[in-house]
Protein backbone atom coordinates (compact mmCIF):
# COMPACT_ATOMS: atom_id res chain seq x y z
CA UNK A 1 -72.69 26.78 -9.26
CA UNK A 2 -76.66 26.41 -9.27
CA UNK A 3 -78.78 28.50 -7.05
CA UNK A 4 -79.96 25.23 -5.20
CA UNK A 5 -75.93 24.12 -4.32
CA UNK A 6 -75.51 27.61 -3.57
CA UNK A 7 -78.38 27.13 -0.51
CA UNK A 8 -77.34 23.59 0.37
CA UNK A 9 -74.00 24.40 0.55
CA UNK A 10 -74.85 27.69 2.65
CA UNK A 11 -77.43 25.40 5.07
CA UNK A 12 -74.52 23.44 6.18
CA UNK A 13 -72.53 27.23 6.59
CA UNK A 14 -74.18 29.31 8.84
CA UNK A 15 -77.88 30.48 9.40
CA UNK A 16 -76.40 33.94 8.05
CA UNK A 17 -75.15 32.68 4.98
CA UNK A 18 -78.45 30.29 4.61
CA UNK A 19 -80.77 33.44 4.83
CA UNK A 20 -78.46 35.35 2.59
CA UNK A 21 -77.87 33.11 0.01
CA UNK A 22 -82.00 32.13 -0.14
CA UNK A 23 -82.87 36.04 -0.16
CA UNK A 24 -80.64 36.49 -3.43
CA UNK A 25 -81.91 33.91 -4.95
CA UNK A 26 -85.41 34.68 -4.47
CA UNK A 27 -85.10 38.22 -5.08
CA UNK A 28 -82.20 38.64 -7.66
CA UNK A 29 -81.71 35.21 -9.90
CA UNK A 30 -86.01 34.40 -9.64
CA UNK A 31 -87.10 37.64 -9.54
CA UNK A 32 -89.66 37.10 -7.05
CA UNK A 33 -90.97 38.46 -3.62
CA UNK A 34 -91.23 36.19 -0.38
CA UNK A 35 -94.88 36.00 -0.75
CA UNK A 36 -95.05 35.08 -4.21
CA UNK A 37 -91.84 32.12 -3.32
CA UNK A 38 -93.50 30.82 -0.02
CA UNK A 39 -96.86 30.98 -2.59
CA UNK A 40 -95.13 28.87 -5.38
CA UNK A 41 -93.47 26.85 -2.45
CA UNK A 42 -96.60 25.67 -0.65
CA UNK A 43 -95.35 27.47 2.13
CA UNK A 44 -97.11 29.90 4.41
CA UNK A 45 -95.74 33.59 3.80
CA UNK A 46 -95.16 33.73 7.65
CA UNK A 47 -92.61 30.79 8.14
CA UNK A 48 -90.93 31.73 5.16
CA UNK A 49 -90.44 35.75 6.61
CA UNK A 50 -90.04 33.93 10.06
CA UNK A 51 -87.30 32.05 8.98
CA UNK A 52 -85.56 34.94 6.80
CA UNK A 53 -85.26 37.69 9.73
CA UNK A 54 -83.54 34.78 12.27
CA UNK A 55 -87.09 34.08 14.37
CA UNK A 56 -87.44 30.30 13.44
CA UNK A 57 -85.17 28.00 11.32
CA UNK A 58 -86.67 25.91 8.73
CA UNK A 59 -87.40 22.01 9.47
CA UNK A 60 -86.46 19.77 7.54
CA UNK A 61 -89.66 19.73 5.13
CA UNK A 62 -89.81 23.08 4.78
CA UNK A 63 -86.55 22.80 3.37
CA UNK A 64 -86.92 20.37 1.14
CA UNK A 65 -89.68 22.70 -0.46
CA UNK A 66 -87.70 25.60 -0.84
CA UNK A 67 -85.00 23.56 -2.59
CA UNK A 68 -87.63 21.89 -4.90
CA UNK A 69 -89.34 24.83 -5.58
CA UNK A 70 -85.92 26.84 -6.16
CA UNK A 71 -84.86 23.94 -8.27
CA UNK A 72 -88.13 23.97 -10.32
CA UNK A 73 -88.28 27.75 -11.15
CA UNK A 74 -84.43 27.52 -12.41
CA UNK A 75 -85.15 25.10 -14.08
CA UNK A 76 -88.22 26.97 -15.69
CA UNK A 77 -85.80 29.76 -15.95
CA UNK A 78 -82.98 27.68 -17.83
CA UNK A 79 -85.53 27.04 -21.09
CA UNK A 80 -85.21 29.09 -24.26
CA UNK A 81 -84.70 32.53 -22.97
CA UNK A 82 -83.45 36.41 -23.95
CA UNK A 83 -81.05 37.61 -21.32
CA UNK A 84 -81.74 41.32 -20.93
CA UNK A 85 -78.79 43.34 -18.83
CA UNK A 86 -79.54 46.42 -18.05
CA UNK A 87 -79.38 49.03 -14.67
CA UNK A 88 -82.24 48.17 -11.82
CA UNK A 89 -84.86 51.47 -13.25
CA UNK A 90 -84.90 49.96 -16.84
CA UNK A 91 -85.52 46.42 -16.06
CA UNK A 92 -88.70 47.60 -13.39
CA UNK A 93 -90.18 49.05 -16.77
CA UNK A 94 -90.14 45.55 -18.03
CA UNK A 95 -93.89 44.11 -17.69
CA UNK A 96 -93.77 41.25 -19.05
CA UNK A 97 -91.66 38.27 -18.47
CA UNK A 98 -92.59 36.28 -21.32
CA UNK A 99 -93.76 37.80 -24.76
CA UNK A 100 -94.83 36.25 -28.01
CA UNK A 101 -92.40 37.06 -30.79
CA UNK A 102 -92.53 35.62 -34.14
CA UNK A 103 -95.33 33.11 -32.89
CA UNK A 104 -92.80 31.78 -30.27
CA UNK A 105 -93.41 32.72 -26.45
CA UNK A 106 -89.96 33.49 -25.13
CA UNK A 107 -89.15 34.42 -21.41
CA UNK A 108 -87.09 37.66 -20.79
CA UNK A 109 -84.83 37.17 -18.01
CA UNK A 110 -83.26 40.35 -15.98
CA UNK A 111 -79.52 40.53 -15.39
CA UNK A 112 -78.98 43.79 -13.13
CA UNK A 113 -75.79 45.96 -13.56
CA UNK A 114 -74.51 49.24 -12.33
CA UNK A 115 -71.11 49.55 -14.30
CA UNK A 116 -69.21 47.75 -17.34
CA UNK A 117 -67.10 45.57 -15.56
CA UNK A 118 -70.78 43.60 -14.04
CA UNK A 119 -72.54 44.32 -17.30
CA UNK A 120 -69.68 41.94 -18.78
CA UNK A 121 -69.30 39.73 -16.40
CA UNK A 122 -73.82 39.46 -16.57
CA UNK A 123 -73.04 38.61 -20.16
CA UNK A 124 -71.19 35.70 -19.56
CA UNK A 125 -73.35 34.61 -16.87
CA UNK A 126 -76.15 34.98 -19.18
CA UNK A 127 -74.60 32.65 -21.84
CA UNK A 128 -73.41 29.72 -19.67
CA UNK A 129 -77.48 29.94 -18.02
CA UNK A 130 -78.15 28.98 -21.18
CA UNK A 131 -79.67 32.44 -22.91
CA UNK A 132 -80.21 32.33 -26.35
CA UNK A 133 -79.51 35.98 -27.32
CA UNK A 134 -78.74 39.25 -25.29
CA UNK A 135 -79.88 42.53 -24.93
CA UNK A 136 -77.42 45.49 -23.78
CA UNK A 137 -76.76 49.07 -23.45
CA UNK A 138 -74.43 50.54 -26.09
CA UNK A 139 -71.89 51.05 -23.98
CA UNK A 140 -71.18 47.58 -23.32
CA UNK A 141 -72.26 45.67 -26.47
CA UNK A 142 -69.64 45.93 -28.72
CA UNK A 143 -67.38 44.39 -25.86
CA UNK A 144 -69.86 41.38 -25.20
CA UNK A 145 -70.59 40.69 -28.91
CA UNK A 146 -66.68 40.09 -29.33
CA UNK A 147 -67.13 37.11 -25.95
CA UNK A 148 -69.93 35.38 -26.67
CA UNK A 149 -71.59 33.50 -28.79
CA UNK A 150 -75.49 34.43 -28.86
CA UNK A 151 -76.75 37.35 -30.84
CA UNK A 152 -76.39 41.01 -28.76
CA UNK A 153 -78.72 44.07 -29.90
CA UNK A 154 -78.56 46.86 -28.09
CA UNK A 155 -80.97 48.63 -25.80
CA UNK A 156 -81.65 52.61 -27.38
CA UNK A 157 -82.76 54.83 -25.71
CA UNK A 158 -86.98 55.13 -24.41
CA UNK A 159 -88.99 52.52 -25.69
CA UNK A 160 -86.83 50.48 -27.95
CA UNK A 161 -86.08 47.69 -25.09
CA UNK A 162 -88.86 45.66 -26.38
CA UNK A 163 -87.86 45.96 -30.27
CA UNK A 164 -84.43 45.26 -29.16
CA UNK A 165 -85.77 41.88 -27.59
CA UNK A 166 -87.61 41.19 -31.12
CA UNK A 167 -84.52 41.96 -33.30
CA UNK A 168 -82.63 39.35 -30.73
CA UNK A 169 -85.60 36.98 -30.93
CA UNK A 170 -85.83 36.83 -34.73
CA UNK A 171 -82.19 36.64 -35.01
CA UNK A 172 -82.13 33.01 -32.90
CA UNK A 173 -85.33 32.11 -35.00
């Protein structure tokens, strides 16, 4: 289910679930703070953190720009682009979110995992959001490479994240 049917269907929920399901989506499938969504969104910063601690619920426009602007950035997000899974300390060393390799500009998305069993099941995710390759710890990637179909390298150790993503990259070139 989409990030935007995940909100609509959580509007007509609960308030709880509606602020729940928009703070995961801003902070853990878009990657983003409140201020830089309610930027993107047209939306001042202070209805948006208003409306996620419980002090105001959104109107009906306001609502209709978060789930445009949610809809938008997935869909930005659902291009060409190298799923990277990896525990919360090595994706904050990521800087960049799109990097030129081999003349292309491809985005690097984050999936976040803290044992095997959601490195895995981040693998699959990544596929069916449409990733065209995968980057993964050693632990895991002889297990994924046997379930999907997009080319895995693995993540070694220090500063080899980024050549993994260009061995990926060329590899889907």
């Amino acid at each position: 289910m989409s990030s935007v049917n995940k909100i609509i269907d959580a509007v007509f929920e609960s308030d709880e679930d509606f602020r729940r399901i928009l703070s995961s989506t801003i902070k853990e499938e878009l990657n983003m703070t409140l201020a830089e969504f309610a930027e993107q969104a047209g939306i001042p910063a202070s209805t948006l953190y208003k409306i996620m601690s419980g002090k105001r619920e959104p109107n009906v426009k306001t609502l209709r720009q978060i789930i445009r602007t949610v809809k938008n950035l997935e869909g930005s997000e659902k291009g060409e682009f190298i799923a990277v899974i990896a525990a919360r300390p090595v994706l904050d060393n990521i800087s960049e979110t799109k990097r030129k390799i081999c003349g292309n500009l491809c985005t690097i998305r984050e999936y976040s995992a803290t044992s095997m069993e959601e490195a895995i099941i981040a693998a699959v995710r990544a596929e069916r959001d449409g990733a065209k390759a995968l980057v993964c710890a050693p632990i895991v990637s002889p297990t994924v490479e046997k379930i999907l179909r997009i080319p895995v390298a693995t993540i070694m150790p220090k500063n080899s994240l980024l050549e993994a993503i260009e061995v990926v990259a060329k590899k889907i070139s």
